[in-house]
Protein backbone atom coordinates (compact mmCIF):
# COMPACT_ATOMS: atom_id res chain seq x y z
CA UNK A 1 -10.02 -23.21 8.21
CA UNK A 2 -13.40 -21.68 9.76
CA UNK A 3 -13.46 -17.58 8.85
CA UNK A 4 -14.56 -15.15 12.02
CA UNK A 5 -17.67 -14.06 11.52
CA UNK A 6 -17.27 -11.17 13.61
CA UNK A 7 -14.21 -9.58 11.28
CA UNK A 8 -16.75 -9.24 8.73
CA UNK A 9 -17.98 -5.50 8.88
CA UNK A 10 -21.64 -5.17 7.03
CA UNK A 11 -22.34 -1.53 8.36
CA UNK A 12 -19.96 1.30 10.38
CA UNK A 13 -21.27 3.58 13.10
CA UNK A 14 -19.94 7.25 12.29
CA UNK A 15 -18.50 7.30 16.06
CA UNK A 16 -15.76 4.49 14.84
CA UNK A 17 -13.95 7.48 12.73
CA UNK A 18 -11.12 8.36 14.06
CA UNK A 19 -10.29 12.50 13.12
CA UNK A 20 -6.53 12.05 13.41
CA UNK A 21 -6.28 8.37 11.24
CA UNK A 22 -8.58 10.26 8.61
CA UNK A 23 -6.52 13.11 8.69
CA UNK A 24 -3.54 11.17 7.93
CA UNK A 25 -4.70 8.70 5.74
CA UNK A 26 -3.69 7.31 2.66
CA UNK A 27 -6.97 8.35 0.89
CA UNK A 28 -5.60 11.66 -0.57
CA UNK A 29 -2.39 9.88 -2.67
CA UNK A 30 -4.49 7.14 -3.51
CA UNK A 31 -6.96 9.68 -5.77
CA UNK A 32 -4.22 10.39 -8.18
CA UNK A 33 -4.41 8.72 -11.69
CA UNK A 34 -0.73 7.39 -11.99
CA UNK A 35 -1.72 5.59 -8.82
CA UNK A 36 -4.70 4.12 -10.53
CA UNK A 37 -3.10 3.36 -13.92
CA UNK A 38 0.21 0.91 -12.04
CA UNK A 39 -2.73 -0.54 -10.25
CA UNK A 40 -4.91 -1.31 -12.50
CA UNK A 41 -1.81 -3.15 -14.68
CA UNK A 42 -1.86 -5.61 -11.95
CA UNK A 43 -5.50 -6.05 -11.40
CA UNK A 44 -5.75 -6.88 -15.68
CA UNK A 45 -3.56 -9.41 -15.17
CA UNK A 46 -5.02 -11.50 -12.32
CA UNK A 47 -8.65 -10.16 -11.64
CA UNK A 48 -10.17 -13.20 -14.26
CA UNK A 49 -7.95 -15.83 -12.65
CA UNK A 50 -11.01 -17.38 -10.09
CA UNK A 51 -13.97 -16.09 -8.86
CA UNK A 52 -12.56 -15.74 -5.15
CA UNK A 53 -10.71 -12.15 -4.41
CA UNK A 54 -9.23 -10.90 -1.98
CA UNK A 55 -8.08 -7.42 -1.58
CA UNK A 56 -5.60 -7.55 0.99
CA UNK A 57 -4.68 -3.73 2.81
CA UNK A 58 -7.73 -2.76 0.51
CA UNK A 59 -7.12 1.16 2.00
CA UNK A 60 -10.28 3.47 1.17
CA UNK A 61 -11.50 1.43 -2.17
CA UNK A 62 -9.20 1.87 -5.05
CA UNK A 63 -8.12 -1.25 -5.56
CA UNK A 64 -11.51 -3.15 -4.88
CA UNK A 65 -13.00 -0.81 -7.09
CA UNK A 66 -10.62 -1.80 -10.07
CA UNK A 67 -11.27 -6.04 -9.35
CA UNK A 68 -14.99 -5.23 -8.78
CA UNK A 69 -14.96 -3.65 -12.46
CA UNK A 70 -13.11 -6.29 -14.01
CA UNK A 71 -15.38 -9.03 -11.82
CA UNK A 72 -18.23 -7.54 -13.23
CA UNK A 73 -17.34 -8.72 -16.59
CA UNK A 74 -17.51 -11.79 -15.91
CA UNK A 75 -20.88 -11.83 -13.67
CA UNK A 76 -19.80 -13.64 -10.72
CA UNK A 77 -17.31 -13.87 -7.82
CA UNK A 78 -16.36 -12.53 -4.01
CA UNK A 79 -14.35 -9.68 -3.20
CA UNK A 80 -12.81 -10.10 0.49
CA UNK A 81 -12.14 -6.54 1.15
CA UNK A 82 -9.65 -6.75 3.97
CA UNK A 83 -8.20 -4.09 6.12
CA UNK A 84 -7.13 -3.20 9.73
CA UNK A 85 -8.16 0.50 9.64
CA UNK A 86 -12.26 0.69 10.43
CA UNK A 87 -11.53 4.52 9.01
CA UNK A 88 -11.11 3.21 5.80
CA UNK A 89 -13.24 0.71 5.87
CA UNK A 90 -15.64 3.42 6.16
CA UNK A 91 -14.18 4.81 3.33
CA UNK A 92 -14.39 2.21 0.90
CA UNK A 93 -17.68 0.92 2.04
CA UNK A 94 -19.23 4.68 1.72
CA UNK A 95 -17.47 4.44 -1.78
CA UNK A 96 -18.37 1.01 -3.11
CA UNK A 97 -21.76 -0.78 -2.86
CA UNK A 98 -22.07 -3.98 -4.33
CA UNK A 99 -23.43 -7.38 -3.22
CA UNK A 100 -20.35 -9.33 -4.19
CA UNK A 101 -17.79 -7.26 -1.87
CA UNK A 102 -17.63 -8.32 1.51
CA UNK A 103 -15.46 -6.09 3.90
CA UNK A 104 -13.60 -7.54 6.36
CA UNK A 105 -11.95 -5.71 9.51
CA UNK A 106 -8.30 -7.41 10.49
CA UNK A 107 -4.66 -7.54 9.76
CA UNK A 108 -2.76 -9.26 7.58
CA UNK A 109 -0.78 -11.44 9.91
CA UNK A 110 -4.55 -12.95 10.78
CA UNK A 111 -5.70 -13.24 7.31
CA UNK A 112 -6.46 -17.37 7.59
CA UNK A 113 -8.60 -16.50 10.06
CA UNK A 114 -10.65 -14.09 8.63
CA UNK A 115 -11.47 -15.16 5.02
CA UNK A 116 -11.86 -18.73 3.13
CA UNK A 117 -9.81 -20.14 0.63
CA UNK A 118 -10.06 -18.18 -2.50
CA UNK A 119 -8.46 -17.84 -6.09
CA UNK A 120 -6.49 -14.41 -6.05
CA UNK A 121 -4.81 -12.42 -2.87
CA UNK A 122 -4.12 -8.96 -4.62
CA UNK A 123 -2.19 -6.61 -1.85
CA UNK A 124 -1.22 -3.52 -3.36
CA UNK A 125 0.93 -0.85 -2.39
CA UNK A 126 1.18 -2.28 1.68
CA UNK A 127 3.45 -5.10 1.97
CA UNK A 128 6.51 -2.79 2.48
CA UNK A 129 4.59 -1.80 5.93
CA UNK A 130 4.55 -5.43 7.26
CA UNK A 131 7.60 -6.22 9.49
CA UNK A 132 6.79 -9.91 9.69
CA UNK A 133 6.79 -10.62 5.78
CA UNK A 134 7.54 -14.49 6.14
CA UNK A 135 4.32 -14.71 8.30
CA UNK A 136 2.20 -12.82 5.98
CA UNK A 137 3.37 -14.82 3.16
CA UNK A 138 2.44 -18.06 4.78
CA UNK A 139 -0.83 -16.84 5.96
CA UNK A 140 -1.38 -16.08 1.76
CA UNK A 141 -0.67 -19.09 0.90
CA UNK A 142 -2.79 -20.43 3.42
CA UNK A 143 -5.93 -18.91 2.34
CA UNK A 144 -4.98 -19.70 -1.60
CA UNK A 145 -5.64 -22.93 -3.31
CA UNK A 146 -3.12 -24.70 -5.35
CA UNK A 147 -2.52 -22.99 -8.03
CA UNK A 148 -3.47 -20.09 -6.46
CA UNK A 149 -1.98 -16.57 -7.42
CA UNK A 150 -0.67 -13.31 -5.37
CA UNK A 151 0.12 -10.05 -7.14
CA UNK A 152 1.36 -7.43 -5.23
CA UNK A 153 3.17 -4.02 -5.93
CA UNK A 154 5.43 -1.43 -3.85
CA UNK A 155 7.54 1.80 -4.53
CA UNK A 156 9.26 1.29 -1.46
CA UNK A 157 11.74 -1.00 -1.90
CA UNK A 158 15.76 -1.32 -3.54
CA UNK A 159 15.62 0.18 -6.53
CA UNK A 160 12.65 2.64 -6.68
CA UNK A 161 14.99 5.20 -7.68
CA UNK A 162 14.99 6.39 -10.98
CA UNK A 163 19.13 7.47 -11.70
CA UNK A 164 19.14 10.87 -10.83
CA UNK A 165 16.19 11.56 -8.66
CA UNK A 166 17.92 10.74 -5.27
CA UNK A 167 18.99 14.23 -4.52
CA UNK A 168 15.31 15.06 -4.63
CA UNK A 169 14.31 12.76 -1.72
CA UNK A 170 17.45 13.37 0.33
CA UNK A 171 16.62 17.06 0.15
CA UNK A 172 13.08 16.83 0.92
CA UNK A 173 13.64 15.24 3.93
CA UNK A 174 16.38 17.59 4.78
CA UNK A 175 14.99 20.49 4.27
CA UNK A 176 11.95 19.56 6.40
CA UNK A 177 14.10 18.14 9.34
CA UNK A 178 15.64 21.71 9.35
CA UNK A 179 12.59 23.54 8.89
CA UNK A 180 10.99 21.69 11.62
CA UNK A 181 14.26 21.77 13.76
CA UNK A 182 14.20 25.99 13.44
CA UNK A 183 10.75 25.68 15.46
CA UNK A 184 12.11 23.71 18.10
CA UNK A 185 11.02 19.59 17.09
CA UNK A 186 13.98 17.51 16.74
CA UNK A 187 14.01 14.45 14.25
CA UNK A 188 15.76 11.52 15.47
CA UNK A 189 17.23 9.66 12.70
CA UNK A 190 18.16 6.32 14.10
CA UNK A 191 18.23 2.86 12.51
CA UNK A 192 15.52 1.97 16.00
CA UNK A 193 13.18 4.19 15.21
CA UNK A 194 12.44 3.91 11.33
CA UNK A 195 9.44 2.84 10.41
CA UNK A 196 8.66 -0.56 8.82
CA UNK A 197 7.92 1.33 5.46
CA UNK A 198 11.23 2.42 5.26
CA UNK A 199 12.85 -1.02 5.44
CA UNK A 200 13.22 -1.82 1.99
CA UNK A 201 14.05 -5.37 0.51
CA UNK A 202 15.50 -5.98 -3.85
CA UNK A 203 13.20 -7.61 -6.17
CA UNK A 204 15.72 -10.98 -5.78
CA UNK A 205 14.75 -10.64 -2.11
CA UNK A 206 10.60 -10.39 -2.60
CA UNK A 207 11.28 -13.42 -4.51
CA UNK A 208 13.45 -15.55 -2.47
CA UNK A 209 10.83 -14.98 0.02
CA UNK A 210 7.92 -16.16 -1.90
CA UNK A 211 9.93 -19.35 -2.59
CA UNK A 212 10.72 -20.04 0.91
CA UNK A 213 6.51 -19.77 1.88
CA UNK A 214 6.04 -21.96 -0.69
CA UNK A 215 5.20 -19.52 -3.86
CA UNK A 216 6.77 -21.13 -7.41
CA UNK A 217 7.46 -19.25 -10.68
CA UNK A 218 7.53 -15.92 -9.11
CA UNK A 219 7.93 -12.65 -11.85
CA UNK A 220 8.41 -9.08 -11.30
CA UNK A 221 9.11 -5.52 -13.41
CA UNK A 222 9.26 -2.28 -12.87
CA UNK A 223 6.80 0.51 -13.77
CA UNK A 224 8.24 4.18 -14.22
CA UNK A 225 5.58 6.80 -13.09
CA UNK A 226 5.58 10.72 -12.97
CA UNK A 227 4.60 11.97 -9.37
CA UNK A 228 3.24 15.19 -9.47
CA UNK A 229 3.85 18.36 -6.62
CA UNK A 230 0.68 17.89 -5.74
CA UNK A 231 1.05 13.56 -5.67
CA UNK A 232 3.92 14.40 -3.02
CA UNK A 233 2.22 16.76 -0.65
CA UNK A 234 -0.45 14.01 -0.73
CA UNK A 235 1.58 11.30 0.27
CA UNK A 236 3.33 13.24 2.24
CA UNK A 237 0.42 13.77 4.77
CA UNK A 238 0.00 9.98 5.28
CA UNK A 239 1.09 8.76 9.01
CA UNK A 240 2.98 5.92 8.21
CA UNK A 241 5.01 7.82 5.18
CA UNK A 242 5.74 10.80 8.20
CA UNK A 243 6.86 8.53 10.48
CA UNK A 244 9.16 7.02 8.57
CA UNK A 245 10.98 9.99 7.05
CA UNK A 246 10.72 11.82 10.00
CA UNK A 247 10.76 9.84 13.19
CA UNK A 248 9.52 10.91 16.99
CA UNK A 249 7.62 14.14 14.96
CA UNK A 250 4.19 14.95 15.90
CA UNK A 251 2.18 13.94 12.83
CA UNK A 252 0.52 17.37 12.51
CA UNK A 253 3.81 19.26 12.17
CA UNK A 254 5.48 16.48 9.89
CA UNK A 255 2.72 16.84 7.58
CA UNK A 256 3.21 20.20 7.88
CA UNK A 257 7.10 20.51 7.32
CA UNK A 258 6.66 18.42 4.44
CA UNK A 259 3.90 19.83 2.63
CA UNK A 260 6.18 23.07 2.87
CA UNK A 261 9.29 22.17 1.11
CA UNK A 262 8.56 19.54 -1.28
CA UNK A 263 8.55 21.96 -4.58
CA UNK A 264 11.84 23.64 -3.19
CA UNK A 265 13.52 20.14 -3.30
CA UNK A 266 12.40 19.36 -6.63
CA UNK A 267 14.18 22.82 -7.38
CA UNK A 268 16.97 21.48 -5.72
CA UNK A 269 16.65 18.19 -7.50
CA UNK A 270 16.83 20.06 -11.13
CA UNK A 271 13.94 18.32 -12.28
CA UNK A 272 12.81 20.97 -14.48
CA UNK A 273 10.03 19.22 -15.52
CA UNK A 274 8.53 19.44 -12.04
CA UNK A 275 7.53 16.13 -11.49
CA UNK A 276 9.72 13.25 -10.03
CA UNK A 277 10.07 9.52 -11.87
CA UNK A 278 10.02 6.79 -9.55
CA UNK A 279 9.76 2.96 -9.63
CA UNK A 280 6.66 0.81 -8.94
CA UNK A 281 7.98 -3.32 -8.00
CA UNK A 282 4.78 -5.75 -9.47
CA UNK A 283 4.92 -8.97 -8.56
CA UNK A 284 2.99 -12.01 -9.18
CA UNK A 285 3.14 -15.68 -8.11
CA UNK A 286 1.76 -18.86 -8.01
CA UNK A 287 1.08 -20.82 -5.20
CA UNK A 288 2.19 -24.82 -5.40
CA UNK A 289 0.06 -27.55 -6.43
């Protein structure tokens, strides 16, 4: 299928930044090493599979930078760094500069049309935020040869929790509600206005849905990681994370609100180690010859 030439960003004029999707990006969580480390598990295991990457939701670089280093080893290859955001395009361009990574403005529901047939799709850490996962799976294993392999990870999903650590996130949330409540911004917690991201599917489900867009011998685990105060607060100022623990808030005051009472619900939590466990899904599968 022919690639559009003109979702393939070579340079970025400053005035495409936009202040309020840099503010709120996912840049800031994305710097911490735990975050590197359950990434980089997945990139070992499929970066040296074929010569033709992409990096699907690549975000500001992380990722891209982990298959470029492993690429690099080997001397050869394409890097299709794909993702809707021109911010952090920006970002990852600004942080990466090499001749075999190609950057690519567009969404993952148009991914056929914006990159050739390669080896690898890695999407990390995104696939949670897509609401039409059947289409995005098909469009994957369009753009993947037979034989072809997709790994892809999530924390959001049935099952992140580690035992014990729910009160934690129920409080959070609570306490910010409340705290934004007492300065006159209601939260709406409906089932209509979650976000996408907090729509969660099993493990069984992933993989029932990789066999139905035609994805064989699909395997998963799950990685335990430490999240940090300072890992939460980060995360917690991304948009997509505020709007779906707080719905209908202003961005500004839901970073805010969060920010604010993340160590008292650890307190709350008893996790007197101050940092809270959570689950990472990795999958990988093959497409079918």
């Amino acid at each position: 299928m022919a690639v559009d030439e003109h979702h393939v960003t070579s340079e970025f004029a400053s005035d495409v930044l936009s202040t309020e999707e840099d503010r709120f990006g996912f840049w800031r969580f994305a710097r911490h090493p735990f975050f590197t480390d359950v990434n980089r598990w997945l990139v070992d295991r499929v970066a040296a599979l074929g010569p033709r990457i992409v990096d699907l939701a690549c975000g500001p670089g992380a990722i891209t930078e982990l298959l470029l280093a492993r690429m690099r080893e080997h001397t050869r290859g394409i890097i299709y760094a794909v993702d809707p955001s021109l911010v952090e395009l920006h970002r990852a361009r600004r942080r990466i500069a090499s001749s075999i990574v190609r950057f690519v403005h567009g969404s993952a529901e148009n991914l056929s049309r914006l990159v050739p047939q390669v080896d690898v799709v890695v999407f990390c850490n995104a696939i949670h935020l897509i609401g039409d996962k059947e289409r995005v799976l098909q469009e994957i294993r369009t753009v993947l040869g037979p034989g072809g392999v997709l790994a892809f990870n999530t924390t959001y999903f049935k099952g992140c929790y580690v035992p014990g650590t729910e009160r934690f996130w129920r409080s959070w949330v609570v306490r910010a509600a409340r705290l934004l409540q007492d300065s006159g911004i209601s939260v709406t917690h409906t089932h209509a206005d979650r976000a996408a991201a907090m729509r969660w599917r099993t493990p069984e489900e992933y993989a029932q849905l990789l066999s139905g867009a035609g994805f064989v011998e699909p395997s998963w685990e799950l990685h335990k990681v430490e999240m940090s105060p300072e890992s939460l607060e980060d995360i917690g100022q991304f948009s997509m994370f505020i709007e779906g623990a707080l719905p209908g808030v202003p961005l500004e005051a839901g970073a805010d609100a969060l920010k604010r009472t993340v160590r008292a619900a650890i307190q709350d939590a008893r996790l007197t180690d101050g940092t809270v466990p959570r689950y990472w899904l990795q999958f990988i599968a093959h497409a079918s010859v």
